[in-house]
N, C-alpha and C. Protein backbone atom coordinates (compact mmCIF):
# COMPACT_ATOMS: atom_id res chain seq x y z
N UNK A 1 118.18 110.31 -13.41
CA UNK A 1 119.55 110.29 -12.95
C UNK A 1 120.19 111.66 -13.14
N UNK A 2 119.87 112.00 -14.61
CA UNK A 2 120.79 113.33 -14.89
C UNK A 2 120.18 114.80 -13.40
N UNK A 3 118.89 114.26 -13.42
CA UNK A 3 118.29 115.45 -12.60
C UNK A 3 118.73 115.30 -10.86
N UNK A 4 118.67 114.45 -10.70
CA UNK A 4 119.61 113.86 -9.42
C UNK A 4 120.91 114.38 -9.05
N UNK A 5 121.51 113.92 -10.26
CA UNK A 5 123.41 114.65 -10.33
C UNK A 5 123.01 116.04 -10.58
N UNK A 6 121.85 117.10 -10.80
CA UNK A 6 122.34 117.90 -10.72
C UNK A 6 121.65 119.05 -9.67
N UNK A 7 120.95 118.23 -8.61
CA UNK A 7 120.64 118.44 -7.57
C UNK A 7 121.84 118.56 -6.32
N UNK A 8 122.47 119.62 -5.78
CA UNK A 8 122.99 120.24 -4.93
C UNK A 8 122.75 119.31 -3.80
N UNK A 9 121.37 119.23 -3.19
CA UNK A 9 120.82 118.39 -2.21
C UNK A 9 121.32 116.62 -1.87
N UNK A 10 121.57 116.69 -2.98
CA UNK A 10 121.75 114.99 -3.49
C UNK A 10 123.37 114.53 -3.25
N UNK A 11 123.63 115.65 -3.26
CA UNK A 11 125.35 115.50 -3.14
C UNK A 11 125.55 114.49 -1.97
N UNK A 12 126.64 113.28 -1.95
CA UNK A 12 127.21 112.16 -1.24
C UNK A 12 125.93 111.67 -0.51
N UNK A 13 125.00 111.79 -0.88
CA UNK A 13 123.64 110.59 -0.62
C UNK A 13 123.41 109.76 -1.08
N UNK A 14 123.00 108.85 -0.72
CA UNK A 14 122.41 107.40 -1.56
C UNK A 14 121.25 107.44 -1.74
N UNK A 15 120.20 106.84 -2.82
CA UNK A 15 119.22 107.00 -3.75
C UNK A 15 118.71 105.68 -4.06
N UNK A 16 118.05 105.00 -3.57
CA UNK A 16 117.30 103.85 -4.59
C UNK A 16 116.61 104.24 -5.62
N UNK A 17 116.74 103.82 -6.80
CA UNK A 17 115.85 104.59 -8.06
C UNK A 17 114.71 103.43 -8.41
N UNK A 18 114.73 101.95 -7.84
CA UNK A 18 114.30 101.35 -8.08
C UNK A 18 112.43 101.32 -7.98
N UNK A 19 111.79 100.38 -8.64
CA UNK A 19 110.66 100.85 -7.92
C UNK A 19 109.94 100.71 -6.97
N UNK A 20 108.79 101.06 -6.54
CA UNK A 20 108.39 100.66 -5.19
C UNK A 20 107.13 99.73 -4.85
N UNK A 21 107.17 98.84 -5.79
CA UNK A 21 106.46 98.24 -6.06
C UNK A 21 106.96 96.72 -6.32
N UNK A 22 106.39 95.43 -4.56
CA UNK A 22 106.92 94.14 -4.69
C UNK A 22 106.62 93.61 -5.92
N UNK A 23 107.43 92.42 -6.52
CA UNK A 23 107.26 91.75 -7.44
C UNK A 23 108.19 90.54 -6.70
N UNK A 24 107.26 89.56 -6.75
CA UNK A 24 107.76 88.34 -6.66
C UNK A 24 108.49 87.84 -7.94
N UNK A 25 109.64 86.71 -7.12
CA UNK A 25 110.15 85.78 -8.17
C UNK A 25 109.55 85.34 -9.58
N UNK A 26 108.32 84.52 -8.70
CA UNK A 26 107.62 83.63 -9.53
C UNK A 26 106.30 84.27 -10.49
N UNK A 27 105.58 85.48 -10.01
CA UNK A 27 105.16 86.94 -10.79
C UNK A 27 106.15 87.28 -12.22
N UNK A 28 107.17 87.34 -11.56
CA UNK A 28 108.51 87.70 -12.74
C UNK A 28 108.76 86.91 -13.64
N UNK A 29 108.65 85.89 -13.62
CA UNK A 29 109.04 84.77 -14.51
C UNK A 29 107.56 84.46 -15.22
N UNK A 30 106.14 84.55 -14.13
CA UNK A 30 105.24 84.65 -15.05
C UNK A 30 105.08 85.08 -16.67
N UNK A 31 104.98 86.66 -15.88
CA UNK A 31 105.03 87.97 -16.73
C UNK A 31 105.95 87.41 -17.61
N UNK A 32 107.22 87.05 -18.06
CA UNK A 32 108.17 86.72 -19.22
C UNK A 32 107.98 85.90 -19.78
N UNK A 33 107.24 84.74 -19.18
CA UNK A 33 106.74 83.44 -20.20
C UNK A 33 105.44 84.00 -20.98
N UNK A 34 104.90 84.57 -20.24
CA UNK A 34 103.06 85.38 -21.13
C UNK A 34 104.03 86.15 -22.21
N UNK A 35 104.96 86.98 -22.16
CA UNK A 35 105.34 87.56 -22.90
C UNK A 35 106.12 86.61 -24.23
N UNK A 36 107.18 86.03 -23.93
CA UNK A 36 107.80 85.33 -24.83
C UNK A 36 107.45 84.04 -25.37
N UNK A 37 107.29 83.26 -24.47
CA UNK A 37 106.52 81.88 -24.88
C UNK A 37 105.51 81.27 -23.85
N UNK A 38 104.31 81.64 -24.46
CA UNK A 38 103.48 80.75 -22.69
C UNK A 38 103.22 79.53 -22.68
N UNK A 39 104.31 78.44 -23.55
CA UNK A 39 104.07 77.44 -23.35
C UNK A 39 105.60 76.47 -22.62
N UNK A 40 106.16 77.54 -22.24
CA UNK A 40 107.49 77.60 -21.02
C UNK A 40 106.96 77.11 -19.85
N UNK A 41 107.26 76.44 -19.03
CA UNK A 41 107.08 75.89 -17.66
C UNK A 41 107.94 76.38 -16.60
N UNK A 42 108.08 76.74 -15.76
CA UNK A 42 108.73 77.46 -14.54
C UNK A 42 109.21 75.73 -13.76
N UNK A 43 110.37 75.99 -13.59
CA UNK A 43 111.42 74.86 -13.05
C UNK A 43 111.70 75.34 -11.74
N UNK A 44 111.41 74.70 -10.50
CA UNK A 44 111.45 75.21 -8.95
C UNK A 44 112.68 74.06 -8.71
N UNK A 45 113.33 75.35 -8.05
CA UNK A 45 114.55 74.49 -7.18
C UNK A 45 114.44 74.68 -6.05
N UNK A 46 115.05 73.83 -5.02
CA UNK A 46 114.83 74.25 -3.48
C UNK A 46 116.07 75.56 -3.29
N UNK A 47 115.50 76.16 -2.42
CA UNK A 47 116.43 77.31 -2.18
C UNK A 47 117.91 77.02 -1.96
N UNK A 48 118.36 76.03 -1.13
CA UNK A 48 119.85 76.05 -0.84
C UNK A 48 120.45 75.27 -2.46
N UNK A 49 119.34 74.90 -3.24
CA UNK A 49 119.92 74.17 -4.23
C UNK A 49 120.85 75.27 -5.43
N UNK A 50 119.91 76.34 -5.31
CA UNK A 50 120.21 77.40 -6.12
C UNK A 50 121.01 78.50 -5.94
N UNK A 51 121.30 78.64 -4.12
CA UNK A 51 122.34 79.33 -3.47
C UNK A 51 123.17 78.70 -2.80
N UNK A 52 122.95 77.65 -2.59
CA UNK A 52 124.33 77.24 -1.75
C UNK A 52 123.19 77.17 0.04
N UNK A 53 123.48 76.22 0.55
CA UNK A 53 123.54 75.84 1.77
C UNK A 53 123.66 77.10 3.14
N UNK A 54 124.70 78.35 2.58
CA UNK A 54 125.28 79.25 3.59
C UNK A 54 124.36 80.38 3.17
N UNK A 55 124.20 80.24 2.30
CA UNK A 55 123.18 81.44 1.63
C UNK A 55 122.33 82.30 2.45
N UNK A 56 122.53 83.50 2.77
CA UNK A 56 121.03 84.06 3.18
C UNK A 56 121.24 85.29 2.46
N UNK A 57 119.60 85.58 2.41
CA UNK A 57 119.12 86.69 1.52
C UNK A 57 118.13 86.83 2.11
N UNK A 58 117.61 88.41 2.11
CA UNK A 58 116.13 89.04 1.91
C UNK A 58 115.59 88.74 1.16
N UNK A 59 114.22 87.88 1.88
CA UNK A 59 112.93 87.12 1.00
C UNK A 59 112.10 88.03 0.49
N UNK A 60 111.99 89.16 0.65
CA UNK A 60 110.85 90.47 -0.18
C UNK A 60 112.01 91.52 0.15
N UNK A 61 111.86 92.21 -0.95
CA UNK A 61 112.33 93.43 -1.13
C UNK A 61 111.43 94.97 -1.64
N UNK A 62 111.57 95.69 -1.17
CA UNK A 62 110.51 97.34 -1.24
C UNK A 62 111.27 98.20 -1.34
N UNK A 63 111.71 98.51 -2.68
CA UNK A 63 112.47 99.54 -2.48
C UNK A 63 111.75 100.42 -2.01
N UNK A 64 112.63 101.82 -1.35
CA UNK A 64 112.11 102.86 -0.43
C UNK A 64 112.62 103.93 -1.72
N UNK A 65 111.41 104.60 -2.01
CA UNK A 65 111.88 105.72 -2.98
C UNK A 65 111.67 107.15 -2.60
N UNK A 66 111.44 107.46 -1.01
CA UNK A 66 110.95 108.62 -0.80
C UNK A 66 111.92 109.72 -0.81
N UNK A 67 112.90 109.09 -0.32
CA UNK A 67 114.29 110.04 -0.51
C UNK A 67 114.70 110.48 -1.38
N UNK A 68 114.33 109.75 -2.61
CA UNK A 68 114.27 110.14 -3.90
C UNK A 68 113.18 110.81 -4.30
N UNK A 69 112.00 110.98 -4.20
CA UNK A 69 111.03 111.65 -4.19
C UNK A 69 111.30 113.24 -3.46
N UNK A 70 111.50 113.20 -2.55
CA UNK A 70 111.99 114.47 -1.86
C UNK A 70 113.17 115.25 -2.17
N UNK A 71 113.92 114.68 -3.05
CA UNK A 71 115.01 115.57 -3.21
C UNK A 71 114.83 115.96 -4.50
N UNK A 72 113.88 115.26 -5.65
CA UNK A 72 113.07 115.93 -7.28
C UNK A 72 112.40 115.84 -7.12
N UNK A 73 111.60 115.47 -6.33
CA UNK A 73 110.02 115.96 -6.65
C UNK A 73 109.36 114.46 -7.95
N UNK A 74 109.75 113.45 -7.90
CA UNK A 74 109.20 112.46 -8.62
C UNK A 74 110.50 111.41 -8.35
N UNK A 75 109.57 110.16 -8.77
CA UNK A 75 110.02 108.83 -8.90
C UNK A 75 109.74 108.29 -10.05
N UNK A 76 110.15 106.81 -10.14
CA UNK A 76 110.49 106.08 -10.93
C UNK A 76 109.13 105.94 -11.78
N UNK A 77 108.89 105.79 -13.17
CA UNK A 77 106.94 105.88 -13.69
C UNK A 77 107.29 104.60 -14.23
N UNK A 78 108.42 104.26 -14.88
CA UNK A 78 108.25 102.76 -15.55
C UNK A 78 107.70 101.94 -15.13
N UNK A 79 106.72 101.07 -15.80
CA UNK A 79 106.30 99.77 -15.00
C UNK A 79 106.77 99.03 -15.35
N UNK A 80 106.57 97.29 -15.06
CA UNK A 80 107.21 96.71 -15.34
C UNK A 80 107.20 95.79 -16.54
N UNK A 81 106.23 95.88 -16.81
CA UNK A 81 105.52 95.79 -18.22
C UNK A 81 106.30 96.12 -19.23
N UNK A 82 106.28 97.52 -19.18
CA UNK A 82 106.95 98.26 -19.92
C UNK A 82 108.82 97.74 -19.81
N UNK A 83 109.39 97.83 -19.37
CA UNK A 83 110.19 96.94 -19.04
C UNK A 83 110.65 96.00 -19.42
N UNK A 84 109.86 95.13 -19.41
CA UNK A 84 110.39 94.21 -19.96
C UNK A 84 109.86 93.60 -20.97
N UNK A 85 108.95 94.60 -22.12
CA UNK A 85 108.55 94.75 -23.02
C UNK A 85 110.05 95.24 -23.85
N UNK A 86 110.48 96.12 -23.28
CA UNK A 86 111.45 96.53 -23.84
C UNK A 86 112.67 95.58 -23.72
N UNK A 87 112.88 95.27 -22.85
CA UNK A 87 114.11 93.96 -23.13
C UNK A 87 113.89 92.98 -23.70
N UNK A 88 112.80 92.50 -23.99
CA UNK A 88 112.61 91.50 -24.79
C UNK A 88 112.53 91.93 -26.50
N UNK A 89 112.45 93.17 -26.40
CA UNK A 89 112.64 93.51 -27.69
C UNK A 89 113.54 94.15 -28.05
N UNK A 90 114.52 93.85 -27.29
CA UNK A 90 116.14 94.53 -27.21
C UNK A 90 116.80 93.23 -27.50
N UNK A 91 116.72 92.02 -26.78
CA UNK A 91 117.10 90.48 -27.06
C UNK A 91 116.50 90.39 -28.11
N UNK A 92 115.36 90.53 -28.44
CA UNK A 92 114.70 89.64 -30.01
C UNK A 92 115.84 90.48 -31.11
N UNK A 93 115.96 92.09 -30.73
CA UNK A 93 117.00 92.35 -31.99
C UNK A 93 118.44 92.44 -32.16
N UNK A 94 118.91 91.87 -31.04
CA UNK A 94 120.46 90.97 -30.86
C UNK A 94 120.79 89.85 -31.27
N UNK A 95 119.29 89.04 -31.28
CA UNK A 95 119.50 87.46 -31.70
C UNK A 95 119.32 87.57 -32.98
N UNK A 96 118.66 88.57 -33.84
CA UNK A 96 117.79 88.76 -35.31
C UNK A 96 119.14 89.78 -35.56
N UNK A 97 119.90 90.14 -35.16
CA UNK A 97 121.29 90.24 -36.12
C UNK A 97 120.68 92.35 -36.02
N UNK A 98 120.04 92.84 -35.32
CA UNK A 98 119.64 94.02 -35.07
C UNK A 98 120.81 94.84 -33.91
N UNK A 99 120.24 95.98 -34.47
CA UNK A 99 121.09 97.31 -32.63
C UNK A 99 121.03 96.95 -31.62
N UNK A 100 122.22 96.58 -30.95
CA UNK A 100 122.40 96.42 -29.72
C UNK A 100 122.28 97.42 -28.94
C-alpha cells in the first residue's frame, strides 16, 4: 500500500490488491474448519435463503492484479493459508484475554 501511495503513476487510479487466485465459498469454510475444529459441519442454505429473493451477485470472482503489478513491479505474496492462520490466531488471542 505504502509503495502504491507513493507511486506518482498510481495517482486517482484504482487498484485491486486482492489476490488472484479463485477460492470458493465452500474451499473457504473448508480450510477454517481443518484449521479450527474439523469436527464442524458446513450448514448449506439455498441461495435466496441467505440473500434475499432480489439478490444478485457475482458467482466467481478473479481479482485482476495486473494493474497493480505494472505500476510496482509486484503483487500480493500472501496466501491464504497464511491468512488465515493469522486470524485465527488474532481471534484465539481476543477470546484468551490477549492483543488485539
Amino acid at each position: 500500500m505504502v509503495r502504491l501511495m507513493e507511486t506518482p503513476a498510481a495517482e486517482g487510479r484504482v487498484f485491486n490488491i486482492g489476490s488472484d487466485e479463485a477460492v470458493s465459498v465452500r474451499t473457504l469454510a473448508e480450510e477454517i474448519i481443518r484449521r479450527v475444529d474439523p469436527g464442524l459441519k458446513i450448514d448449506y442454505l439455498p441461495y435466496s435463503r441467505a440473500y434475499g429473493e432480489d439478490f444478485e451477485d457475482v458467482r466467481r470472482r478473479v481479482p485482476d492484479v495486473s494493474r497493480l503489478y505494472e505500476a510496482i513491479g509486484m503483487k500480493p505474496q500472501t496466501s491464504l493459508a497464511e491468512i488465515l492462520d493469522d486470524i485465527i490466531q488474532w481471534k484465539r488471542a481476543q477470546r484468551d484475554g490477549g492483543p488485539t
